[in-house]
Protein backbone atom coordinates (compact mmCIF):
# COMPACT_ATOMS: atom_id res chain seq x y z
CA UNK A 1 -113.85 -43.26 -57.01
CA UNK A 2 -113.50 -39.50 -58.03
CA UNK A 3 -113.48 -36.35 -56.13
CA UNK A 4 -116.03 -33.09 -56.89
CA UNK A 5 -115.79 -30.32 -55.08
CA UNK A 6 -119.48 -28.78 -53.99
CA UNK A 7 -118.97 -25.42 -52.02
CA UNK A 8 -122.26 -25.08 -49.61
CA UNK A 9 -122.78 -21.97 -47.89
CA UNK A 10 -124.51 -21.55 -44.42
CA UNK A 11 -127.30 -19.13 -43.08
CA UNK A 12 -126.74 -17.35 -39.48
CA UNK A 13 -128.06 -20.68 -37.85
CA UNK A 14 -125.54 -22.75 -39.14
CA UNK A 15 -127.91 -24.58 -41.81
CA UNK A 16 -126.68 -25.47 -45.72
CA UNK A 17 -128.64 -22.42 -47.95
CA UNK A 18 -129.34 -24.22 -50.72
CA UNK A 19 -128.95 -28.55 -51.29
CA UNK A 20 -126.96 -29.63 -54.29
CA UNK A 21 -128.37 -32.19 -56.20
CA UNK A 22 -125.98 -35.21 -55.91
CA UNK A 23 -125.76 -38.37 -57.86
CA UNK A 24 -128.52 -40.80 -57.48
CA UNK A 25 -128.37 -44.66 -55.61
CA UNK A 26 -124.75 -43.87 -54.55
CA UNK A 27 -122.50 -43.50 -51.45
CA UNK A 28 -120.51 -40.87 -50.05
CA UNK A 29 -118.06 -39.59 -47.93
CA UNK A 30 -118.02 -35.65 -47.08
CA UNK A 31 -114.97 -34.03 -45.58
CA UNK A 32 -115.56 -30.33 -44.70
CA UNK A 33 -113.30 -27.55 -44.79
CA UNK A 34 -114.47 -24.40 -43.48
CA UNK A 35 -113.05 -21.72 -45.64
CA UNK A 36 -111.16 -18.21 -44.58
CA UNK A 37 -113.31 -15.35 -44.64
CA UNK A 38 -111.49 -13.74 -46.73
CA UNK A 39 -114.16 -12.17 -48.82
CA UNK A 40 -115.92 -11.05 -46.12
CA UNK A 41 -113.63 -8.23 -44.77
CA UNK A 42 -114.78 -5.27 -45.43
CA UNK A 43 -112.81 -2.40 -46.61
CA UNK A 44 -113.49 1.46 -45.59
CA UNK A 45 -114.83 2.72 -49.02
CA UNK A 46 -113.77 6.28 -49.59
CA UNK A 47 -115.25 8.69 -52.44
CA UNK A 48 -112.67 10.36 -54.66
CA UNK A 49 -111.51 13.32 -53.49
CA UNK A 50 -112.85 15.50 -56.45
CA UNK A 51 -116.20 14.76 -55.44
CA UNK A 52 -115.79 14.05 -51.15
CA UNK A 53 -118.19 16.16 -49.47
CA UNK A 54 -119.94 16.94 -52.62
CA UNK A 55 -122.92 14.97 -52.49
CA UNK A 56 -126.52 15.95 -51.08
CA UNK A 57 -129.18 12.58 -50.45
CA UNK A 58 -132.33 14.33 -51.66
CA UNK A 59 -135.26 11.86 -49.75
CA UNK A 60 -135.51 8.00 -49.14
CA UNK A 61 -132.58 6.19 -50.71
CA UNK A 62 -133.40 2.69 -49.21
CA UNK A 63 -137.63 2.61 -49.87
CA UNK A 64 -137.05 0.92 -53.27
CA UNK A 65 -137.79 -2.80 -52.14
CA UNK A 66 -139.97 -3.80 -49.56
CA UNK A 67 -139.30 -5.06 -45.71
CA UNK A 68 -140.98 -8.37 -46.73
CA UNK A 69 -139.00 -8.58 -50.16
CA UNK A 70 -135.94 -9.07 -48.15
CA UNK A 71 -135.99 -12.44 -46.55
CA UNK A 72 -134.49 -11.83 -43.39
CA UNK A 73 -134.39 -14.34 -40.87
CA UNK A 74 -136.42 -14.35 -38.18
């Protein structure tokens, strides 16, 4: 017996993303561990202050890709 350690990441519903392609004809036992969400947290991004307050948004910034492009669950 040996141990590999698969990392499977969930949509909003709760099912597996993306199936890892496991060894064939054999059986196994799955323990899961639900990670921290560490990387999650998001931090308040600041500009520097040389150029805070600075900047003018000329137009669309977000029409580059479109709404169908996105895959967003429905």
């Amino acid at each position: 017996m040996y141990a590999e350690r698969l990392i499977l990441e969930t949509d909003v519903a709760g099912r597996i993303k993306e199936m890892p392609i496991l060894p064939a004809n054999k059986q196994m036992e799955a323990i899961f561990l639900v990670t921290d969400d560490l990387n999650l947290k998001k931090t308040q991004r600041q500009p520097h202050p040389d150029i805070a307050g600075k900047a003018k948004v000329i137009g669309d910034i977000i029409d580059t890709v479109s709404q169908a492009e996105w895959n967003l669950p429905k």
